[in-house]
PDB file of N, CA and C in Angstrom:
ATOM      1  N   UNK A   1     -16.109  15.884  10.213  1.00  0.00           N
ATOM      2  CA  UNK A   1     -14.725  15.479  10.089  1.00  0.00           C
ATOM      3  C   UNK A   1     -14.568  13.994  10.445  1.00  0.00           C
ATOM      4  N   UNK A   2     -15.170  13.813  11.477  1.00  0.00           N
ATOM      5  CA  UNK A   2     -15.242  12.168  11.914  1.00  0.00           C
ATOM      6  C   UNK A   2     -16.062  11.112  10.781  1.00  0.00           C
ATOM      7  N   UNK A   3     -16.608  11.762  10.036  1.00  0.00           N
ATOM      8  CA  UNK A   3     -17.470  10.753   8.625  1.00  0.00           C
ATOM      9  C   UNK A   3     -16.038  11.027   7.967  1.00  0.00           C
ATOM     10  N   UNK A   4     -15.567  11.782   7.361  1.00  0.00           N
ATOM     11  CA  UNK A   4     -14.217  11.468   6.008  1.00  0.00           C
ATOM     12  C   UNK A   4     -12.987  10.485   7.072  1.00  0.00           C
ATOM     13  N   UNK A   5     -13.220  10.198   8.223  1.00  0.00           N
ATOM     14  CA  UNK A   5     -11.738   9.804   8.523  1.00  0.00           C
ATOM     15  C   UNK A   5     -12.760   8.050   8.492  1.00  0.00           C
ATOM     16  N   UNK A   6     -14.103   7.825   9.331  1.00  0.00           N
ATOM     17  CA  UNK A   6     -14.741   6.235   8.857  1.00  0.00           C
ATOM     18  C   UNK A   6     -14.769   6.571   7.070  1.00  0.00           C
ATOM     19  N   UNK A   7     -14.727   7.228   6.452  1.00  0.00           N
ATOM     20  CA  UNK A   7     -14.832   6.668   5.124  1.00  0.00           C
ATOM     21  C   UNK A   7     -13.885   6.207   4.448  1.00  0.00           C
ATOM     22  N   UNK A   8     -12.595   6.806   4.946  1.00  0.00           N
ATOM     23  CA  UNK A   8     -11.250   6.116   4.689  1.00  0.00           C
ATOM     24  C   UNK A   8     -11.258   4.954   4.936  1.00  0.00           C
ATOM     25  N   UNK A   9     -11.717   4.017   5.774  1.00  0.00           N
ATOM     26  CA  UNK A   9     -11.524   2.995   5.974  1.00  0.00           C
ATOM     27  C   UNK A   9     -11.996   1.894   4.750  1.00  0.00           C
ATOM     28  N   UNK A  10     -13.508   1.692   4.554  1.00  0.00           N
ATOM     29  CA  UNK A  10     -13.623   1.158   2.956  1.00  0.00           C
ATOM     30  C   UNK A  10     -13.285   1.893   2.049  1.00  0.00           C
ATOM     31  N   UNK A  11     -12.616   2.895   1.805  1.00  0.00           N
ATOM     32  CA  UNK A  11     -11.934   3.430   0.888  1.00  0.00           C
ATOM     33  C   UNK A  11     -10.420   2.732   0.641  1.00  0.00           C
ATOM     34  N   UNK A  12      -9.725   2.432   1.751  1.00  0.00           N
ATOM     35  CA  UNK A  12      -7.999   1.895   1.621  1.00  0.00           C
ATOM     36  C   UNK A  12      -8.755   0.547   1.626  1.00  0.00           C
ATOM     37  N   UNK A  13      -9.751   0.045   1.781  1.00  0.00           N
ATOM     38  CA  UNK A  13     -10.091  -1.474   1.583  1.00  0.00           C
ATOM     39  C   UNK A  13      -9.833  -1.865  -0.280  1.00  0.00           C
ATOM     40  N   UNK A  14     -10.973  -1.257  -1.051  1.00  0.00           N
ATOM     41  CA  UNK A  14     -10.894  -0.750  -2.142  1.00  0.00           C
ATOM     42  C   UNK A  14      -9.810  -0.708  -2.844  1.00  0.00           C
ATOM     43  N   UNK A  15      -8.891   0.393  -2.990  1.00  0.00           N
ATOM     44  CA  UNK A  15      -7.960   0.561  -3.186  1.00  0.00           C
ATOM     45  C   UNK A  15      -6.872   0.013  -3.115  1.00  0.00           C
ATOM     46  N   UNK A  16      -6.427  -0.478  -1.831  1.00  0.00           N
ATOM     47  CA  UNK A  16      -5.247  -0.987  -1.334  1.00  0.00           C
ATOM     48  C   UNK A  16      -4.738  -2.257  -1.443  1.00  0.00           C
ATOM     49  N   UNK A  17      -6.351  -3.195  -1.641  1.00  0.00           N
ATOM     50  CA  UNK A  17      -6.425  -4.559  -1.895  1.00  0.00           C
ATOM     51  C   UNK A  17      -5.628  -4.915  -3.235  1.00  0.00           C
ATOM     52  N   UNK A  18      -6.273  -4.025  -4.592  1.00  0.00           N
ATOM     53  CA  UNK A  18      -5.866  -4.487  -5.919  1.00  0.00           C
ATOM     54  C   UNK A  18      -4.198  -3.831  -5.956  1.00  0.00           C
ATOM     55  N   UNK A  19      -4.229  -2.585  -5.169  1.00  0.00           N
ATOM     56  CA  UNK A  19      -3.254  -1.945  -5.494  1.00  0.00           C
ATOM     57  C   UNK A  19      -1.871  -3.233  -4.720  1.00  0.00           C
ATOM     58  N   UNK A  20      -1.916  -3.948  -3.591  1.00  0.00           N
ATOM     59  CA  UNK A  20      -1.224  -4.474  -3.216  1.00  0.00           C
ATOM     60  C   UNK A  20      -0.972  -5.848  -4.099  1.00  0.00           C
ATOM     61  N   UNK A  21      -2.037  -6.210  -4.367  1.00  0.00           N
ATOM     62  CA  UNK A  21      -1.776  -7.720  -5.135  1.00  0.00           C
ATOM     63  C   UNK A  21      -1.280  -7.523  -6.304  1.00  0.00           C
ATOM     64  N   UNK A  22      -0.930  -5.944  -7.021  1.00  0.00           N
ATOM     65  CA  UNK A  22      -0.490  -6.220  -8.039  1.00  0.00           C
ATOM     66  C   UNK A  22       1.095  -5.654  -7.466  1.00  0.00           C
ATOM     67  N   UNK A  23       1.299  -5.117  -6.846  1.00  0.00           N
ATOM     68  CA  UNK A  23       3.044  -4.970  -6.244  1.00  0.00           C
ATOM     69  C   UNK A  23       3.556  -6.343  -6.069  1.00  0.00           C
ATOM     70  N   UNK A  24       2.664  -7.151  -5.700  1.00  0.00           N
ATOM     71  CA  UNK A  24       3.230  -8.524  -5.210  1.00  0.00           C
ATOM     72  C   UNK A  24       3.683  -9.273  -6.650  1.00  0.00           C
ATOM     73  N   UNK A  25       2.568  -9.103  -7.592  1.00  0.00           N
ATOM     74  CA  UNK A  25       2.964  -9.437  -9.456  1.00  0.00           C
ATOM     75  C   UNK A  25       4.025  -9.220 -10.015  1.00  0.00           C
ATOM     76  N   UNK A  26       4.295  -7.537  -9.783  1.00  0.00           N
ATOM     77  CA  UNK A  26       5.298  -7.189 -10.547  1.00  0.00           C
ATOM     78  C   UNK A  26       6.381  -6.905 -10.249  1.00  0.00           C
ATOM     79  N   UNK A  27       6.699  -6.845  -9.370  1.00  0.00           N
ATOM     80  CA  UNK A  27       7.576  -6.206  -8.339  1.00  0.00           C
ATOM     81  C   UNK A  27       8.227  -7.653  -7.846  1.00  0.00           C
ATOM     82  N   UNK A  28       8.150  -8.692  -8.070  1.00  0.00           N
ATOM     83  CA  UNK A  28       8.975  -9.743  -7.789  1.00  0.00           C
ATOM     84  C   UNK A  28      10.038 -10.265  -7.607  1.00  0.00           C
ATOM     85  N   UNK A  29      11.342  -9.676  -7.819  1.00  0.00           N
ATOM     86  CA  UNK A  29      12.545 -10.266  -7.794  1.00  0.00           C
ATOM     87  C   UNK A  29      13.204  -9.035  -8.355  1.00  0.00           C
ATOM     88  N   UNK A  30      12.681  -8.032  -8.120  1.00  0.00           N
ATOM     89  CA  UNK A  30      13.178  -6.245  -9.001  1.00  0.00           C
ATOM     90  C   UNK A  30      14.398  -5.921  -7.879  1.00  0.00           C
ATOM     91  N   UNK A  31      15.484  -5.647  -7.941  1.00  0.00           N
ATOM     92  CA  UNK A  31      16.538  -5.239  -7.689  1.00  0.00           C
ATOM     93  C   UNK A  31      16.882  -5.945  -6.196  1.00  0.00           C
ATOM     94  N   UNK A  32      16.637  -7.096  -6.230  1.00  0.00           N
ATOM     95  CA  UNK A  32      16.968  -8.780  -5.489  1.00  0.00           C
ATOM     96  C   UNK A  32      15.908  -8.603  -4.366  1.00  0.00           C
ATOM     97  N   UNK A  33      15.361  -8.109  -4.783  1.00  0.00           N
ATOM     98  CA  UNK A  33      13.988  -7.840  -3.210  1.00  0.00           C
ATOM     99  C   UNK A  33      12.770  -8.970  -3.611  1.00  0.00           C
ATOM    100  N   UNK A  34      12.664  -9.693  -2.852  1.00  0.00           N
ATOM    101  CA  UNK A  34      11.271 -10.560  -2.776  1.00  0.00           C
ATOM    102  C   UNK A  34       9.543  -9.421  -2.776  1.00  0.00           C
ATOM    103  N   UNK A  35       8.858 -10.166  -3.279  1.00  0.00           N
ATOM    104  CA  UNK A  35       7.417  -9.262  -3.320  1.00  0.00           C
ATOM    105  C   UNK A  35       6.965  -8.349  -2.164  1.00  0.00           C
ATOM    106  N   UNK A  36       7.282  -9.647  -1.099  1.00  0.00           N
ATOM    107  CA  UNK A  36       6.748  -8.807   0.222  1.00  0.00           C
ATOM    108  C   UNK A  36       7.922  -7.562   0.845  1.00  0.00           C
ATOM    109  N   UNK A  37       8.491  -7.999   0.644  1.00  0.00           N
ATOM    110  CA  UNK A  37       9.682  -6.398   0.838  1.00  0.00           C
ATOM    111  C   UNK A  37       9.251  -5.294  -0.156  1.00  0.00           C
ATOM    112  N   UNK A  38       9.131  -5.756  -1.348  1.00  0.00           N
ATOM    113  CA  UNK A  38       8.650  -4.110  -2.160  1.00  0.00           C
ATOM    114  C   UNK A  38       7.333  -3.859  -1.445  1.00  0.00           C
ATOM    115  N   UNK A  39       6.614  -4.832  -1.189  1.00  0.00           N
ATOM    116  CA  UNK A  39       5.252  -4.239  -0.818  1.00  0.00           C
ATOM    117  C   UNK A  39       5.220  -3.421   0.873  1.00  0.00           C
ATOM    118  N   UNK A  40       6.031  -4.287   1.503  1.00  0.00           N
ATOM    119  CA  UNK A  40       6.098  -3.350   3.064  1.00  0.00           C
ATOM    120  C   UNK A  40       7.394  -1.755   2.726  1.00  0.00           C
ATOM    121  N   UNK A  41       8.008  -1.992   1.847  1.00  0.00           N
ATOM    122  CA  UNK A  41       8.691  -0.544   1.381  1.00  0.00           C
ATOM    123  C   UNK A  41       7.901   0.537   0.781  1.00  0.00           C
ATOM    124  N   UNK A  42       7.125  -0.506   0.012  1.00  0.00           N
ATOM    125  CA  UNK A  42       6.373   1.124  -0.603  1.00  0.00           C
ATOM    126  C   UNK A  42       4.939   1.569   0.080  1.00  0.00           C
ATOM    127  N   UNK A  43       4.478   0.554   1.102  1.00  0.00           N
ATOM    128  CA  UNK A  43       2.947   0.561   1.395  1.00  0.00           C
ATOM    129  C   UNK A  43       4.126   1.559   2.790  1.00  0.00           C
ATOM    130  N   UNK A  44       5.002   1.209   3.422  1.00  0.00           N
ATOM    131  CA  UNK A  44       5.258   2.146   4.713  1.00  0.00           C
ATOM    132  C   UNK A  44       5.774   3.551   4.191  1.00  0.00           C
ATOM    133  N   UNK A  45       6.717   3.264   2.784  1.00  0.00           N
ATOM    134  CA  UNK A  45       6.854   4.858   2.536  1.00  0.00           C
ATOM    135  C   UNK A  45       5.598   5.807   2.256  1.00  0.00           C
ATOM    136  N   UNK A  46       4.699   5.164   1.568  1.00  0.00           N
ATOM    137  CA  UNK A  46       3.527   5.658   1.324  1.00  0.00           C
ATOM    138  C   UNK A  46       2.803   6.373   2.446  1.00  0.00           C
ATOM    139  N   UNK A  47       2.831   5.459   3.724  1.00  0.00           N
ATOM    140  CA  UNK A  47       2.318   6.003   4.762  1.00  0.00           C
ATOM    141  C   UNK A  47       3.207   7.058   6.089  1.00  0.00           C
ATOM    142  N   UNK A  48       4.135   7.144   5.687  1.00  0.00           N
ATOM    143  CA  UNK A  48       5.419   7.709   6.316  1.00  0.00           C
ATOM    144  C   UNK A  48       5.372   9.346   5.815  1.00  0.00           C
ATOM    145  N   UNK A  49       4.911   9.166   3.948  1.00  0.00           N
ATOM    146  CA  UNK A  49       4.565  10.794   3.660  1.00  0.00           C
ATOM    147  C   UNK A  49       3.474  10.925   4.009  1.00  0.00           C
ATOM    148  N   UNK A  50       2.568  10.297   3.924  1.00  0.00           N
ATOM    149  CA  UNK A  50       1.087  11.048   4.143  1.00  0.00           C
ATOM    150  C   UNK A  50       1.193  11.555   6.114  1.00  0.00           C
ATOM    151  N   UNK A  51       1.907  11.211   6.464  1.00  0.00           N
ATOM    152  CA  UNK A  51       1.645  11.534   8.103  1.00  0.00           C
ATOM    153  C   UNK A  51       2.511  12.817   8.202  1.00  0.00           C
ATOM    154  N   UNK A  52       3.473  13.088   7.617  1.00  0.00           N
ATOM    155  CA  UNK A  52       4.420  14.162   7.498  1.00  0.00           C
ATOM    156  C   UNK A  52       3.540  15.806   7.135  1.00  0.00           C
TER     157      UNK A  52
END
């Protein structure tokens, strides 16, 4: 159980990197929110369900 929770870690490296730089792309000026607000809204909702 303790190997799948270290493998998460370069796993959200992976993932999270491309997945964030492209929220920052597109997500730019979408319903008057700057990049970094969509990105801390959806990267904390994201993590807000998975803990639930």
């Amino acid at each position: 159980m303790n190997a799948l929770f270290m493998m998460g870690i370069p796993v959200e490296g992976v993932v999270g990197g491309p997945l964030s730089g492209w929220i920052m792309q597109v997500f730019n000026g979408v319903h008057g929110l700057s990049n970094w607000q969509w990105l801390f809204l959806l990267e904390a909702t994201r993590r807000c369900c998975s803990a639930c």
